[in-house]
C-alpha atoms as a PDB file:
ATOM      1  CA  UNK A   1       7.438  26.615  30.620  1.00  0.00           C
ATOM      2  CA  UNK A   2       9.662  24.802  28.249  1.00  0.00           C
ATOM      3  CA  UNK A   3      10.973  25.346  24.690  1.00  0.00           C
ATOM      4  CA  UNK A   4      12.688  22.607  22.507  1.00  0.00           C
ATOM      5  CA  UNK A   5      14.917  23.981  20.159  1.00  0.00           C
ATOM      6  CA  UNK A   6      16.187  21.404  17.181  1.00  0.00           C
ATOM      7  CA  UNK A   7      16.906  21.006  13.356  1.00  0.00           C
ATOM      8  CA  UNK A   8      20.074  22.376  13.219  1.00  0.00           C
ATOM      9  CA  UNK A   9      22.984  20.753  12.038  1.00  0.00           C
ATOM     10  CA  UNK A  10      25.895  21.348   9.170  1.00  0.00           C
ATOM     11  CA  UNK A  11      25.026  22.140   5.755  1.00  0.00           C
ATOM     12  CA  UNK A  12      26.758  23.568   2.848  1.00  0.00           C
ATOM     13  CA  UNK A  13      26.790  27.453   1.714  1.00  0.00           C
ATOM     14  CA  UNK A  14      23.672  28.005  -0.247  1.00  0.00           C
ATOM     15  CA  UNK A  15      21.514  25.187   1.466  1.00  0.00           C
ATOM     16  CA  UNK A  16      18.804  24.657   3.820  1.00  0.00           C
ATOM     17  CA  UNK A  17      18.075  24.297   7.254  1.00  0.00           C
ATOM     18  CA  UNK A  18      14.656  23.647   8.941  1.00  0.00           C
ATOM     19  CA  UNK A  19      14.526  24.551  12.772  1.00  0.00           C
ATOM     20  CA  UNK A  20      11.730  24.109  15.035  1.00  0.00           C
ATOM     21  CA  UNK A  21      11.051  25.771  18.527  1.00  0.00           C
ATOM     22  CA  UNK A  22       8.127  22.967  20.325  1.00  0.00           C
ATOM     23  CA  UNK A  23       6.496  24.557  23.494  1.00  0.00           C
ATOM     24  CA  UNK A  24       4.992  23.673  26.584  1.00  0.00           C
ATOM     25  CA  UNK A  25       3.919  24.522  30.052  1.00  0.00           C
ATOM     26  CA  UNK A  26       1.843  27.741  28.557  1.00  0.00           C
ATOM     27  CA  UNK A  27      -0.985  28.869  26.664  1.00  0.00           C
ATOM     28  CA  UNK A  28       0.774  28.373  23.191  1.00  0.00           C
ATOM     29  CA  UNK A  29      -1.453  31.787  21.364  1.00  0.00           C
ATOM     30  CA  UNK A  30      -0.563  33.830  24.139  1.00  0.00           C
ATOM     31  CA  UNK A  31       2.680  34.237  23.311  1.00  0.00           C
ATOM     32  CA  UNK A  32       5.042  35.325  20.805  1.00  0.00           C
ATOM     33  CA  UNK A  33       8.175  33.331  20.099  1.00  0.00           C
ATOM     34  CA  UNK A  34      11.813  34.762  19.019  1.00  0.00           C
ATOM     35  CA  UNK A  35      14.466  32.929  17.463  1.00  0.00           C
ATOM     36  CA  UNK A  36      18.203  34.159  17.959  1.00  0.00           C
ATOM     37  CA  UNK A  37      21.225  33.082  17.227  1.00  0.00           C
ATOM     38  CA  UNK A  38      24.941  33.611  18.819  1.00  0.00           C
ATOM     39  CA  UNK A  39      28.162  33.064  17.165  1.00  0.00           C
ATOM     40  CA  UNK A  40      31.407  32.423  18.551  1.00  0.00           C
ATOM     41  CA  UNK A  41      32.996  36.275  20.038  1.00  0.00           C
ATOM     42  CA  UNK A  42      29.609  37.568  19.452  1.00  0.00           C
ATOM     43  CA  UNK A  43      26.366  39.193  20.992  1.00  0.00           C
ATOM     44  CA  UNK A  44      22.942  37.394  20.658  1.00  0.00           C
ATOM     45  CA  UNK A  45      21.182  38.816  18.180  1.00  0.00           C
ATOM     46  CA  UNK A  46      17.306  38.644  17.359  1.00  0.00           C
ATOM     47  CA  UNK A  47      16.691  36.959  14.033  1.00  0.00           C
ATOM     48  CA  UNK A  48      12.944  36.802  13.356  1.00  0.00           C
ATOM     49  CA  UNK A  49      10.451  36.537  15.433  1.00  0.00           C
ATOM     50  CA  UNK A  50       6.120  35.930  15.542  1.00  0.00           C
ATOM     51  CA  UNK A  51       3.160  36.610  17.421  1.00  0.00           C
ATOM     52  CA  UNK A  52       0.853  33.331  18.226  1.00  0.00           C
ATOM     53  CA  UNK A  53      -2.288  34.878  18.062  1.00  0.00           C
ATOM     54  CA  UNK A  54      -2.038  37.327  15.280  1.00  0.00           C
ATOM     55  CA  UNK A  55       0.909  35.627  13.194  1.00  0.00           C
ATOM     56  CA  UNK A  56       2.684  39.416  12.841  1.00  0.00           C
ATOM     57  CA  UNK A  57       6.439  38.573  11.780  1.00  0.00           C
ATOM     58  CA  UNK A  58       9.922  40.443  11.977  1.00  0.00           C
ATOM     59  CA  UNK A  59      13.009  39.751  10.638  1.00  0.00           C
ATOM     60  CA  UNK A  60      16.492  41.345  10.673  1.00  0.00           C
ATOM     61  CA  UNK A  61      18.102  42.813   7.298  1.00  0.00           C
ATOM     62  CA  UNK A  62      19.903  40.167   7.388  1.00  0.00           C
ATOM     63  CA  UNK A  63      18.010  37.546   7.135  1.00  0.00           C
ATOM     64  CA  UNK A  64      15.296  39.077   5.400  1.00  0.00           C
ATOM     65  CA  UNK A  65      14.221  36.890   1.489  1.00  0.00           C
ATOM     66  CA  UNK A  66      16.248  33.991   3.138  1.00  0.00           C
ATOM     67  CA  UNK A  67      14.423  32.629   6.359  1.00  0.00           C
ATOM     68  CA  UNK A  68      10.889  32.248   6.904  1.00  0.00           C
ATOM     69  CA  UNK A  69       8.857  32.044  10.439  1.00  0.00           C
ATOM     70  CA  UNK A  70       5.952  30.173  10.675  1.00  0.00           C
ATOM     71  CA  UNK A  71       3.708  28.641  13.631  1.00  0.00           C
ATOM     72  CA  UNK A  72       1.737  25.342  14.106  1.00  0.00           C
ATOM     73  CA  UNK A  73      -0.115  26.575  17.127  1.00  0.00           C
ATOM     74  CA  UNK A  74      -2.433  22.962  16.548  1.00  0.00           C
ATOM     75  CA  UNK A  75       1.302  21.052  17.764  1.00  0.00           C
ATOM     76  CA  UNK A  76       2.423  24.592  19.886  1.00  0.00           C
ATOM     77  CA  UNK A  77       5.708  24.533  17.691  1.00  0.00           C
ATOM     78  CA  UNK A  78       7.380  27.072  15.807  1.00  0.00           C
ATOM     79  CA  UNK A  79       9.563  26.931  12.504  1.00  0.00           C
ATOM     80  CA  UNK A  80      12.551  28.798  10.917  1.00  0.00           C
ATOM     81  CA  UNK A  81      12.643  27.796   7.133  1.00  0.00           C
ATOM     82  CA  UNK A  82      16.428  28.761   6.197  1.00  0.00           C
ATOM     83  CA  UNK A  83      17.426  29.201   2.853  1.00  0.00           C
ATOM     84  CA  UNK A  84      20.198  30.507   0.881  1.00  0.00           C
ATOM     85  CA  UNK A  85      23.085  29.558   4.097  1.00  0.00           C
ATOM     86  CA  UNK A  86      25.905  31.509   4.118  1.00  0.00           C
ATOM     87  CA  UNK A  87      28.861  30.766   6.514  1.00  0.00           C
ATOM     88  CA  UNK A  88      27.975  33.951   8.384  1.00  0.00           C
ATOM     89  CA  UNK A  89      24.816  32.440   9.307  1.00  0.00           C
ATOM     90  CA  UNK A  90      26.945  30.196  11.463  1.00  0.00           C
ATOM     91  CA  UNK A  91      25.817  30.146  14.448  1.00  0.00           C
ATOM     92  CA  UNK A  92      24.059  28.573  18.047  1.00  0.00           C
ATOM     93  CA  UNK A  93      20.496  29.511  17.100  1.00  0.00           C
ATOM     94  CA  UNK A  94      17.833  29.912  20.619  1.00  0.00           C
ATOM     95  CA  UNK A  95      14.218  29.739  20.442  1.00  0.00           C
ATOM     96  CA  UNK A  96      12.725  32.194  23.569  1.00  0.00           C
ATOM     97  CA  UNK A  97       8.757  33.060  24.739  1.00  0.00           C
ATOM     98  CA  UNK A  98       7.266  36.300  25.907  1.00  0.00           C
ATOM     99  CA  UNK A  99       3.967  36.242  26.941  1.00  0.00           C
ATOM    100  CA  UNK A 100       1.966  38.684  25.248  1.00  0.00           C
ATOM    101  CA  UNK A 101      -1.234  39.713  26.686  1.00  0.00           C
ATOM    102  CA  UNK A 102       0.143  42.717  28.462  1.00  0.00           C
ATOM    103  CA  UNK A 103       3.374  43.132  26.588  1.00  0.00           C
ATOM    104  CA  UNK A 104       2.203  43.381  23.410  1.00  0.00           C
ATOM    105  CA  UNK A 105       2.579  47.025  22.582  1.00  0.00           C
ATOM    106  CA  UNK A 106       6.670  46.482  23.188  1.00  0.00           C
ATOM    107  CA  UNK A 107       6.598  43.529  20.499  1.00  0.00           C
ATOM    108  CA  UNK A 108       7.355  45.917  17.599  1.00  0.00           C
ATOM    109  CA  UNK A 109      10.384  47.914  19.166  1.00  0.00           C
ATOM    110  CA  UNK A 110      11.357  44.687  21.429  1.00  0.00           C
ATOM    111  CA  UNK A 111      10.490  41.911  19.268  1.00  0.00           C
ATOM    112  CA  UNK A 112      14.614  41.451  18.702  1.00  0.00           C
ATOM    113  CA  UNK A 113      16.023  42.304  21.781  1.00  0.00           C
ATOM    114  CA  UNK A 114      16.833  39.379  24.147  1.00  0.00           C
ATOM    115  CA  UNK A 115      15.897  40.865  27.694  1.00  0.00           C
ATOM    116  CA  UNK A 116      12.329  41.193  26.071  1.00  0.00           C
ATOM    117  CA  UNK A 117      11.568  37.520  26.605  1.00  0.00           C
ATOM    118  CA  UNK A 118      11.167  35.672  29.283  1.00  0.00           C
ATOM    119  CA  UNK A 119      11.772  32.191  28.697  1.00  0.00           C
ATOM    120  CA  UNK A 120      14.702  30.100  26.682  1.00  0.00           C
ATOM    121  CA  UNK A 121      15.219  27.429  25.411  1.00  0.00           C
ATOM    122  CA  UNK A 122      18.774  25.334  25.091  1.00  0.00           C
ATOM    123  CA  UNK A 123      20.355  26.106  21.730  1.00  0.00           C
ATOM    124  CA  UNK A 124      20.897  24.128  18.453  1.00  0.00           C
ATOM    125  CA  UNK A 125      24.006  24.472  16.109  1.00  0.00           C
ATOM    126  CA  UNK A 126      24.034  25.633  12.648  1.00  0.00           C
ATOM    127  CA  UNK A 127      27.107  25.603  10.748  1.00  0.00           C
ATOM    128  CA  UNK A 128      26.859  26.181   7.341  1.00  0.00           C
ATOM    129  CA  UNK A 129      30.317  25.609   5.387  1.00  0.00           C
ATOM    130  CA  UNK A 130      31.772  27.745   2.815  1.00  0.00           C
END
């Protein structure tokens, strides 16, 4: 299993940001895919998240209005549409993969808790600048 995390990159307060989270190794609709994101000093912390077969999305508070989640199962890659940037947004964002078929009744308390998935991808860098 693999995960590709890219698209980040520096951007000014109030722009945009595309990332996208491409997959391999599994059966892409069996899974549900979580993005986090660490800053410097701090925990990881679940951002938003989806399920491949049924397209059910979270997202934290903070995030909510300002990022989107979507899926391209057809290319087995995942986006995070950011909008609205703020410099607390700042972060190294991580793509990661549970698979689903039994877990699913844990993806609504789990879905943003890091020991809930199983595999990771390497990070990409946002830094959004005031």
């Amino acid at each position: 299993v693999q995960l590709q995390a890219s698209g980040g990159g520096l951007v000014q307060s109030g722009g945009s940001l595309r990332l996208s989270c491409t997959a391999s190794g599994f059966t892409f609709d069996d899974y549900a895919i979580g993005w986090f994101r660490q800053a410097p000093g701090k925990e990881r912390e679940g951002v938003s998240s989806i399920s491949l077969s049924d397209g059910t999305t979270y997202y934290a508070d903070s995030v909510k209005g300002r990022f989107t989640i979507s899926s391209d199962n057809a290319k087995n890659t995942v986006y995070l549409q950011m909008n609205s940037l703020k410099p607390e947004d700042t972060a190294v964002y991580y793509c990661a993969a549970k698979e689903m078929v039994v877990a699913r009744i844990w993806f609504f308390s789990s879905n943003g808790v890091p020991q809930f998935y199983d595999y990771w991808g390497q990070g990409t860098l946002v830094t959004v600048s005031s």
